[in-house]
C-alpha atoms as a PDB file:
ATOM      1  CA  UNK A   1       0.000   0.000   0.000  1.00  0.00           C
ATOM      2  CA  UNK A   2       1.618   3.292  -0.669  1.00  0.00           C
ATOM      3  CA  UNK A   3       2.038   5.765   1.747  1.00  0.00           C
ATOM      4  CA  UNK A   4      -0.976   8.324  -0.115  1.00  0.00           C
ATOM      5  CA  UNK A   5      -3.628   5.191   0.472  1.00  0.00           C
ATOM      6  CA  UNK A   6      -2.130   4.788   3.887  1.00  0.00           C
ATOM      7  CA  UNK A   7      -2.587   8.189   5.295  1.00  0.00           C
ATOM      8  CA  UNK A   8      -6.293   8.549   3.363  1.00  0.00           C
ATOM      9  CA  UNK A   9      -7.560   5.450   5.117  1.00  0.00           C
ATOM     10  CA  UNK A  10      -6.568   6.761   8.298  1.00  0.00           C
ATOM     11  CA  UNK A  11      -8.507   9.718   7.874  1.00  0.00           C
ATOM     12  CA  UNK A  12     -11.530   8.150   6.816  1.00  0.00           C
ATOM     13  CA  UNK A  13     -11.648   5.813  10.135  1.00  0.00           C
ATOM     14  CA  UNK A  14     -11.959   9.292  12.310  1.00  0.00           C
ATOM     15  CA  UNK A  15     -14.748  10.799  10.104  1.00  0.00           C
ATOM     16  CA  UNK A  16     -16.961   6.682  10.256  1.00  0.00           C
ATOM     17  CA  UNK A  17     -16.159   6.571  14.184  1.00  0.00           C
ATOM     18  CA  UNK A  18     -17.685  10.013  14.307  1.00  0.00           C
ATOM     19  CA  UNK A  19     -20.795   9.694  11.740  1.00  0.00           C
ATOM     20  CA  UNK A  20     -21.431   6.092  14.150  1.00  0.00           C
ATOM     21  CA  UNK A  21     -21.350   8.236  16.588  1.00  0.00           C
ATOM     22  CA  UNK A  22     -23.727  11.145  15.492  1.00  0.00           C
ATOM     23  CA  UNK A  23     -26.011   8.224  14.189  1.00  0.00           C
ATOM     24  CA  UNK A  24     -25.965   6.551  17.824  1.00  0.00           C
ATOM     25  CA  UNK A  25     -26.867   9.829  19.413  1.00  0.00           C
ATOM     26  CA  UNK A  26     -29.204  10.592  17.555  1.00  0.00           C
ATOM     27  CA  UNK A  27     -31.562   7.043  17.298  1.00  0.00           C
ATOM     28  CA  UNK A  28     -30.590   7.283  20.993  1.00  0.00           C
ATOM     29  CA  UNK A  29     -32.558  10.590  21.324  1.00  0.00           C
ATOM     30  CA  UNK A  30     -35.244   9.100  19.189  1.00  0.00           C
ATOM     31  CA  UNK A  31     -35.886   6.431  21.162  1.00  0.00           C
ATOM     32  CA  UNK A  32     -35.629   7.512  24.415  1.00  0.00           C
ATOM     33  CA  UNK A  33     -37.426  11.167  23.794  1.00  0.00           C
ATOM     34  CA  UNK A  34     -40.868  11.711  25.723  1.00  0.00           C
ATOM     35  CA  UNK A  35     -43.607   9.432  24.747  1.00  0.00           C
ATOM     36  CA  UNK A  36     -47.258  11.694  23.432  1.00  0.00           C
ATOM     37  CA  UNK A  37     -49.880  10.426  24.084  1.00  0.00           C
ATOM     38  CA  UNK A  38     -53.065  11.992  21.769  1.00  0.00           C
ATOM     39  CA  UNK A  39     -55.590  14.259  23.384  1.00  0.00           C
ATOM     40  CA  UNK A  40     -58.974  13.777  24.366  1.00  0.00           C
ATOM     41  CA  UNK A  41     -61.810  16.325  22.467  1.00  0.00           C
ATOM     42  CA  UNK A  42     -62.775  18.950  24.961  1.00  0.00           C
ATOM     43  CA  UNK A  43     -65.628  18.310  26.940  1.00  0.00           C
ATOM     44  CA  UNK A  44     -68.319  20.957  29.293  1.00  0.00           C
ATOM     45  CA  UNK A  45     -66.694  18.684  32.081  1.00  0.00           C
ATOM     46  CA  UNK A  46     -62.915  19.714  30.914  1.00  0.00           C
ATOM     47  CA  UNK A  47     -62.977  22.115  28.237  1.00  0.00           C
ATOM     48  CA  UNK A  48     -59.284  21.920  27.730  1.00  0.00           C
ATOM     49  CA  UNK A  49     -59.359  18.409  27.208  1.00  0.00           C
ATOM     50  CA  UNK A  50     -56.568  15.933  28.332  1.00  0.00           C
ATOM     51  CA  UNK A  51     -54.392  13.088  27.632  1.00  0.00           C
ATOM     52  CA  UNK A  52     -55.020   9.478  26.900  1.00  0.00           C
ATOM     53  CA  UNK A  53     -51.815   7.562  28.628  1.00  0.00           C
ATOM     54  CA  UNK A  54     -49.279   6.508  26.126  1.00  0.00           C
ATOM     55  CA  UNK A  55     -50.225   2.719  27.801  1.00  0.00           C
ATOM     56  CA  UNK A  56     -53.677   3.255  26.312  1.00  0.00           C
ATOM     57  CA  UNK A  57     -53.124   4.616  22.814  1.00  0.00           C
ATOM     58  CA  UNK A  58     -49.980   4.790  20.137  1.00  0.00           C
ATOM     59  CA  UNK A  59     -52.117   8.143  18.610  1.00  0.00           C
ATOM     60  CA  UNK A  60     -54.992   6.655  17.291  1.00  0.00           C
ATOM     61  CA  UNK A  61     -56.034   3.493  19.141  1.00  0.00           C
ATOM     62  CA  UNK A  62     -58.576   5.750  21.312  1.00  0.00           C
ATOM     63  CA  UNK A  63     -61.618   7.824  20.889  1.00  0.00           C
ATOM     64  CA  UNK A  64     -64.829   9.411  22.574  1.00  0.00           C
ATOM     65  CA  UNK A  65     -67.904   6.791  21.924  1.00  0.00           C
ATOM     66  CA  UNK A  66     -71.235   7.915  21.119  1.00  0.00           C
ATOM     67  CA  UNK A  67     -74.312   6.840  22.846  1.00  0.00           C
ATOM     68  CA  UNK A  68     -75.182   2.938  22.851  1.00  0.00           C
ATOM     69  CA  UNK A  69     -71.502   1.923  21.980  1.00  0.00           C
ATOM     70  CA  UNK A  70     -71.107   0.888  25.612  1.00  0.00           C
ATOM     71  CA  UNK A  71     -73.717  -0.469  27.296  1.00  0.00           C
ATOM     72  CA  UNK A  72     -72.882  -1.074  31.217  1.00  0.00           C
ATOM     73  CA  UNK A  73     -74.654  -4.749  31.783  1.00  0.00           C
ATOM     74  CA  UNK A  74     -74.365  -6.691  35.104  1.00  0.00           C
ATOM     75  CA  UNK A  75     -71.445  -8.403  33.420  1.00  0.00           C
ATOM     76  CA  UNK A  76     -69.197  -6.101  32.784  1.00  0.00           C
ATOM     77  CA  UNK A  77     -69.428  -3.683  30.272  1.00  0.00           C
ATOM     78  CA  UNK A  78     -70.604  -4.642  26.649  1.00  0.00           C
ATOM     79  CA  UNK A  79     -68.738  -3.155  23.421  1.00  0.00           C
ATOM     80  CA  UNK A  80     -72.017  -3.226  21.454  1.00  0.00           C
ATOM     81  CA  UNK A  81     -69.739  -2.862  18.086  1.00  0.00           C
ATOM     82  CA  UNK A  82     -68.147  -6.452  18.611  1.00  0.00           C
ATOM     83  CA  UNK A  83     -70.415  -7.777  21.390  1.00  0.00           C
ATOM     84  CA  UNK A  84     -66.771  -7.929  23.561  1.00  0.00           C
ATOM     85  CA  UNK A  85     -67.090  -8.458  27.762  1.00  0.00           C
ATOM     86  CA  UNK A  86     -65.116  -6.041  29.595  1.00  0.00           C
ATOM     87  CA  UNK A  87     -65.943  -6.632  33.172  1.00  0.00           C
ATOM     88  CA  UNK A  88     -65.866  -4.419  36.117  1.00  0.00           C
ATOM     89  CA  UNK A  89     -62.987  -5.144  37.596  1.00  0.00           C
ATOM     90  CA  UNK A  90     -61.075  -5.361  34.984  1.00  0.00           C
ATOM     91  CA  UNK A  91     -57.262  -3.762  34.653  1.00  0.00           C
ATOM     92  CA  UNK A  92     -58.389  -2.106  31.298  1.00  0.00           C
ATOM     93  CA  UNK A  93     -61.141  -0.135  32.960  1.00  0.00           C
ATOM     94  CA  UNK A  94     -60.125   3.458  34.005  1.00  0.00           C
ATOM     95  CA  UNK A  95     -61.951   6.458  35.357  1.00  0.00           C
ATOM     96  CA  UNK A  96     -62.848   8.897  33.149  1.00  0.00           C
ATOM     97  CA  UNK A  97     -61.808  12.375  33.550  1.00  0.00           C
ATOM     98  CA  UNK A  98     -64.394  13.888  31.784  1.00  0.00           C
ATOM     99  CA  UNK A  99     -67.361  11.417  32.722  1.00  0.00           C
ATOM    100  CA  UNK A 100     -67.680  10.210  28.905  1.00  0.00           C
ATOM    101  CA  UNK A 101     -67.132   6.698  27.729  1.00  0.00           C
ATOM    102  CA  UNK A 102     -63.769   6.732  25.928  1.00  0.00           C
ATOM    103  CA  UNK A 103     -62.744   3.681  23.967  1.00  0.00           C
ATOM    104  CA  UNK A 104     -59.064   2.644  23.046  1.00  0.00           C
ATOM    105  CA  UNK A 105     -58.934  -0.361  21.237  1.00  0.00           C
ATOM    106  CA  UNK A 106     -56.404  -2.349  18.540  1.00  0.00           C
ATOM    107  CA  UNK A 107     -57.148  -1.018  15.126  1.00  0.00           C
ATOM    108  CA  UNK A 108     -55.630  -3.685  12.893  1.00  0.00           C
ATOM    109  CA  UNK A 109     -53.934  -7.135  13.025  1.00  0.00           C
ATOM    110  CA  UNK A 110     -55.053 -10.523  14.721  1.00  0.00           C
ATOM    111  CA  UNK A 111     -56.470  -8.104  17.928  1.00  0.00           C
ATOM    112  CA  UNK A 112     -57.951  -5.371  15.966  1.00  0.00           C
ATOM    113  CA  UNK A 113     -61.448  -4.361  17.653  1.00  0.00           C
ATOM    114  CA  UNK A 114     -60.009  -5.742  20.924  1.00  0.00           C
ATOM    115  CA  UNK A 115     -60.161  -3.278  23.841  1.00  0.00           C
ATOM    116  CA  UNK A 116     -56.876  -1.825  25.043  1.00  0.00           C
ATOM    117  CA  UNK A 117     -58.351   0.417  27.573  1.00  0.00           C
ATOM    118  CA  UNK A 118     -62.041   1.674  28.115  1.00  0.00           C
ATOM    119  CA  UNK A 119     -62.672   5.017  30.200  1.00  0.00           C
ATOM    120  CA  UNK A 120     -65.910   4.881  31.803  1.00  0.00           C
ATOM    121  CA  UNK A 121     -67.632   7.314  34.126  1.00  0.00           C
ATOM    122  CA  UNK A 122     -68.689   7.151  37.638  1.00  0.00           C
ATOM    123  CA  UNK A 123     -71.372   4.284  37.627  1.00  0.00           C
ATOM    124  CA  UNK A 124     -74.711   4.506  37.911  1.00  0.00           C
ATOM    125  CA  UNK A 125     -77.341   3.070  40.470  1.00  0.00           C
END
C-alpha cells in the first residue's frame, strides 16, 4: 500500500467513528425522547381536554364513543360494536376524567377491535 492510500484510510476511520457516533446519538434521542400520548376532544366537564396515557393509545387506538356503543350490563361492560365483555374489575377499565365513555382499542392485526383500555364514568345506580 503506498504511503498516499495509507494516510487517506486513516482519515476516513476518524470521520466513520464520528458519523457512528452522530447516528448513535441521535436514534438514541429518538428512542428515548418523551412518549405523546393523543388528546382527548374537549368536553363541558374539561374544556381543555386531556391526555389518553401513552399505555392506552400509540395516537390513534382511542376515541370518545357515542351513545349505545357501551352499554354497562351486570357483566361487565358490553362493546355493542363487537359484542366484547369487559368486566368491572377489569385492569383495562379506568376512570374517566371527563365522565364520557372513551374507547381505546387495537385497530388492525389478529387483535384489531379488541379493547386496550375503556374510560368509563362514575357508575350509575
Amino acid at each position: 500500500m503506498s504511503a498516499a492510500n495509507s494516510r487517506s484510510a486513516q482519515a476516513v476511520q476518524p470521520a466513520g467513528r464520528l458519523l457512528f457516533s452522530l447516528l448513535a446519538f441521535v436514534a438514541m434521542t429518538l428512542l428515548t425522547g418523551p412518549a405523546l400520548a393523543h388528546d382527548a376532544k374537549p368536553t363541558a366537564a374539561l374544556p381543555q381536554g386531556w391526555s389518553y396515557p401513552f399505555a392506552c393509545c400509540a395516537n390513534y387506538d382511542c376515541r370518545t364513543t357515542h351513545s349505545g356503543e357501551v352499554l354497562e350490563k351486570p357483566e361487565g361492560y358490553v362493546i355493542a360494536g363487537t359484542g366484547e365483555v369487559v368486566p368491572m374489575t377489569d385492569r383495562r377499565v379506568k376512570d374517566s376524567p371527563d365522565g364520557e365513555f372513551h374507547w381505546c382499542a387495537h385497530q388492525a392485526g389478529l387483535d384489531a377491535g379488541k379493547t386496550i383500555c375503556l374510560f368509563v364514568p362514575p357508575r350509575s345506580y
